[in-house]
N, C-alpha and C. Protein backbone atom coordinates (compact mmCIF):
# COMPACT_ATOMS: atom_id res chain seq x y z
N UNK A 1 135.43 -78.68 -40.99
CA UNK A 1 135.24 -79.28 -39.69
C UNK A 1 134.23 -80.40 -39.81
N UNK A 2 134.35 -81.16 -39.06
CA UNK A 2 133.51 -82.48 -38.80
C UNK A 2 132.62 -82.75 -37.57
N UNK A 3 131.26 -82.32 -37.63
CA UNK A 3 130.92 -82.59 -36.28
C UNK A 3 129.96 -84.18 -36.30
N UNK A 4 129.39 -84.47 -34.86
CA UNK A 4 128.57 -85.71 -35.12
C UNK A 4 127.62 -84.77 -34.45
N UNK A 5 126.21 -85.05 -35.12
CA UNK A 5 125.42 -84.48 -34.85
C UNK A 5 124.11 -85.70 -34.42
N UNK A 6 123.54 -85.09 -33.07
CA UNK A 6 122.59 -86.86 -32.76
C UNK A 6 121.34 -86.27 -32.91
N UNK A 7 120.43 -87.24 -33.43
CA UNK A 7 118.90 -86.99 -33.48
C UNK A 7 118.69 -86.75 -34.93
N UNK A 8 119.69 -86.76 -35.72
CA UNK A 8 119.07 -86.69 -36.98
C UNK A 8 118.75 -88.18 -37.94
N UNK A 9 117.12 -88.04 -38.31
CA UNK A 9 116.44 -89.50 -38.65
C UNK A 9 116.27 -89.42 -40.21
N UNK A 10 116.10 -88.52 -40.94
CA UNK A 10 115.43 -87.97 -41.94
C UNK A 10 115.59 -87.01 -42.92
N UNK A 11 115.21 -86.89 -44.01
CA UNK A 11 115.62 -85.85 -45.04
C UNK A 11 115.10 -84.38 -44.45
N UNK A 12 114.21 -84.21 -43.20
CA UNK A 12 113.73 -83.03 -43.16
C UNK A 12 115.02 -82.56 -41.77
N UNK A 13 115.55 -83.47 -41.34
CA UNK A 13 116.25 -83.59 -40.36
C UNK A 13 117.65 -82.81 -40.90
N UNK A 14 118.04 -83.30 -42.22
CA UNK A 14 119.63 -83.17 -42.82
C UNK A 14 119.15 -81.86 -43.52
N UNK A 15 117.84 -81.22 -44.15
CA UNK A 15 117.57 -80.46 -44.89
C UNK A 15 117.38 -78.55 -43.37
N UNK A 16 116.81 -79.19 -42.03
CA UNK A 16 117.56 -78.11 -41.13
C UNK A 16 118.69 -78.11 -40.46
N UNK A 17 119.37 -79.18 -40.76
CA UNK A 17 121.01 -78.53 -40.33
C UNK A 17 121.05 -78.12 -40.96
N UNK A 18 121.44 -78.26 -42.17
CA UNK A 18 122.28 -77.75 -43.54
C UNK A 18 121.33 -76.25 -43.37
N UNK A 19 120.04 -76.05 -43.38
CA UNK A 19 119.76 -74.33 -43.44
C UNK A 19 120.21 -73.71 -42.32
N UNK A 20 120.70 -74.28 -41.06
CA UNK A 20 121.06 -73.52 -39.70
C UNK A 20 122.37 -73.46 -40.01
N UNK A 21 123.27 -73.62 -40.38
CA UNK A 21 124.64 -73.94 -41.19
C UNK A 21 124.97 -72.56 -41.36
N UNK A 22 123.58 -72.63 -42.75
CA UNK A 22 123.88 -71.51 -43.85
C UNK A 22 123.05 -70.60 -43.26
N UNK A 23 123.06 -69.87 -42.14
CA UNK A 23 122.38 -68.88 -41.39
C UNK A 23 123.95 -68.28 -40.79
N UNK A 24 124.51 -69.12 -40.50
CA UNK A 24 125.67 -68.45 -39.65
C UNK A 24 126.63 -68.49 -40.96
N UNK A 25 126.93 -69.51 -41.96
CA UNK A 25 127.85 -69.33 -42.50
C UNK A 25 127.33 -69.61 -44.26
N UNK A 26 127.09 -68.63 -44.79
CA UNK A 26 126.11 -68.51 -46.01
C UNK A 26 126.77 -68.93 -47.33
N UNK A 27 128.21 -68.65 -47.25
CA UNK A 27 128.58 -69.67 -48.28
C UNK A 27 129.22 -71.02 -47.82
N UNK A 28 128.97 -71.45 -46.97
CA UNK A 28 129.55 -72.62 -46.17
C UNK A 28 129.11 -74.01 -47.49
N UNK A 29 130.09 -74.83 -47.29
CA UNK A 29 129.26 -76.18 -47.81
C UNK A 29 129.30 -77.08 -47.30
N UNK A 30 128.46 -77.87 -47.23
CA UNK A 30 127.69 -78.76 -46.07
C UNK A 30 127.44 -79.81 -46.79
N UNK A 31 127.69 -81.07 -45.62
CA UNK A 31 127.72 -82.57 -46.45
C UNK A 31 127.03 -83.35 -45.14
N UNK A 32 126.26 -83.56 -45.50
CA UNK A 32 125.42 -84.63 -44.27
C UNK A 32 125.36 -86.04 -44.69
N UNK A 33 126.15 -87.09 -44.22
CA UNK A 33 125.91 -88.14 -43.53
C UNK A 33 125.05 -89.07 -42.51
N UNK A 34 123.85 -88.82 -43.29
CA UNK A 34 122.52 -89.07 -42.49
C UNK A 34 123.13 -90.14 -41.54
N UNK A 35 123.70 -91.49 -42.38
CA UNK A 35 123.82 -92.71 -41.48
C UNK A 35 124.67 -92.68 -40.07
N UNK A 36 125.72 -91.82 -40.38
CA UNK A 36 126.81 -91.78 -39.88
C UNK A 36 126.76 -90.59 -38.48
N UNK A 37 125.58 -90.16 -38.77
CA UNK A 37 125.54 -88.76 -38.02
C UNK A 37 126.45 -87.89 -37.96
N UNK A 38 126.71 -87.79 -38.95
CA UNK A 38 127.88 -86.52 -39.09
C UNK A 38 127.74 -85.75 -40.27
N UNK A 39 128.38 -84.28 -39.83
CA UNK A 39 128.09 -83.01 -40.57
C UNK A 39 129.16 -82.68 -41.31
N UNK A 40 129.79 -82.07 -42.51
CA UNK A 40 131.23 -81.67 -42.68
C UNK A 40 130.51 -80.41 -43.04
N UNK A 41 131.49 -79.40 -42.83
CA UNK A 41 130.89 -78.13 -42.85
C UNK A 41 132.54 -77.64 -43.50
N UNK A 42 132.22 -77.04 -44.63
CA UNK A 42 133.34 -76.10 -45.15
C UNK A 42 133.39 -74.36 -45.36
N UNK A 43 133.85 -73.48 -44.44
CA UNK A 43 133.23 -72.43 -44.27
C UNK A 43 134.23 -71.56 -43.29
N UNK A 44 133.56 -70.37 -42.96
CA UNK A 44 134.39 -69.61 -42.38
C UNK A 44 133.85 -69.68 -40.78
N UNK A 45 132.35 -70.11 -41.02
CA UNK A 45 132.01 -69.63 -39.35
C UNK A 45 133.03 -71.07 -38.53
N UNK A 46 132.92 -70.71 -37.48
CA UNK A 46 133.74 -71.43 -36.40
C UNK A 46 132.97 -72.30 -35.54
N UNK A 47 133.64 -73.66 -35.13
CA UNK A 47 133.17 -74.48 -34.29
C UNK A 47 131.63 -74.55 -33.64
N UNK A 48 131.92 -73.15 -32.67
CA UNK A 48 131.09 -73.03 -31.79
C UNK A 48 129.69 -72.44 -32.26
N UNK A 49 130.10 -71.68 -33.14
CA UNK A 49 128.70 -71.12 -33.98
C UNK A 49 127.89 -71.92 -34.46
N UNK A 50 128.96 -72.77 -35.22
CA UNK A 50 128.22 -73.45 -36.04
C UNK A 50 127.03 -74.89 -35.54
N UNK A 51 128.40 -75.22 -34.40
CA UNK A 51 127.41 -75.97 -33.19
C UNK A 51 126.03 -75.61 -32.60
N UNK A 52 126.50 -74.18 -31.86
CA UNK A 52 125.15 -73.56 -31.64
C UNK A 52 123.79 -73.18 -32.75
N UNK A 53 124.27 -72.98 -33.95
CA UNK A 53 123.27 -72.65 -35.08
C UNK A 53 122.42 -74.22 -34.57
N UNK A 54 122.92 -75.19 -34.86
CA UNK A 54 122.44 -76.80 -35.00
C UNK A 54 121.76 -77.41 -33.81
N UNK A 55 121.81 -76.78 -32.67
CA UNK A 55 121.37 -76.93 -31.51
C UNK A 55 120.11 -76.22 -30.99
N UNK A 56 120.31 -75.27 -31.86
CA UNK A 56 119.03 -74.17 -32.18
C UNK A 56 117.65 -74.33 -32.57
N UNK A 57 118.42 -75.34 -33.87
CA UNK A 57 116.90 -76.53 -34.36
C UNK A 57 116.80 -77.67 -33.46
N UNK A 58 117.28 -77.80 -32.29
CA UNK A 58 117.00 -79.31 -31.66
C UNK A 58 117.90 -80.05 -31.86
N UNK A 59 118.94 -79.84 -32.06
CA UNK A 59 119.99 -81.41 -32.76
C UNK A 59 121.34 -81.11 -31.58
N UNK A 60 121.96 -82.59 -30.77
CA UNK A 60 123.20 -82.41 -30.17
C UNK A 60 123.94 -82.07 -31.36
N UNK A 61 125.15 -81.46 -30.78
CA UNK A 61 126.23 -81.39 -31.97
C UNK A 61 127.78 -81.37 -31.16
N UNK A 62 128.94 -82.05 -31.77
CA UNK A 62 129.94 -81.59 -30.93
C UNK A 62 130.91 -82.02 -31.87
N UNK A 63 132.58 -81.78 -31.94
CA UNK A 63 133.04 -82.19 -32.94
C UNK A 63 133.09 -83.27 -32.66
N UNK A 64 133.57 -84.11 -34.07
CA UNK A 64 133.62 -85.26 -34.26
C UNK A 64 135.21 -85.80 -33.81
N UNK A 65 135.08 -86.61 -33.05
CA UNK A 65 136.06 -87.53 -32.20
C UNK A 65 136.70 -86.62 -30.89
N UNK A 66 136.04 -86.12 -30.42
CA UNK A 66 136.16 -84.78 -29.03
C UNK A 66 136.25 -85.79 -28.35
């Protein structure tokens, strides 16, 4: 899945999505696109989880092209 995720500026920024990710989905793999604001997440947890995990730390999230 592909989400765009807003508010992320920084390596400490891409370094808590990617751990809120892997809270809900622990072998997930995760590709951040600092510039682009977008997340690819390969994994089992679902949409909404995974949204909410990311929202948890402070970050919008929604899929990408919704």
């Amino acid at each position: 899945m592909r989400l765009a995720v807003g508010d992320m500026t920084c390596g400490h920024c891409v370094r808590a999505v990617t751990e809120a990710v892997h809270r809900v989905g622990p072998g997930a793999q995760v590709s951040v696109d600092l510039a682009a604001g977008q997340v690819t997440v390969a994994g089992s947890a679902g949409p909404e989880v995974v949204m909410q995990a990311i929202a948890g730390e402070g970050y919008s999230a929604a899929v990408a092209g919704a």
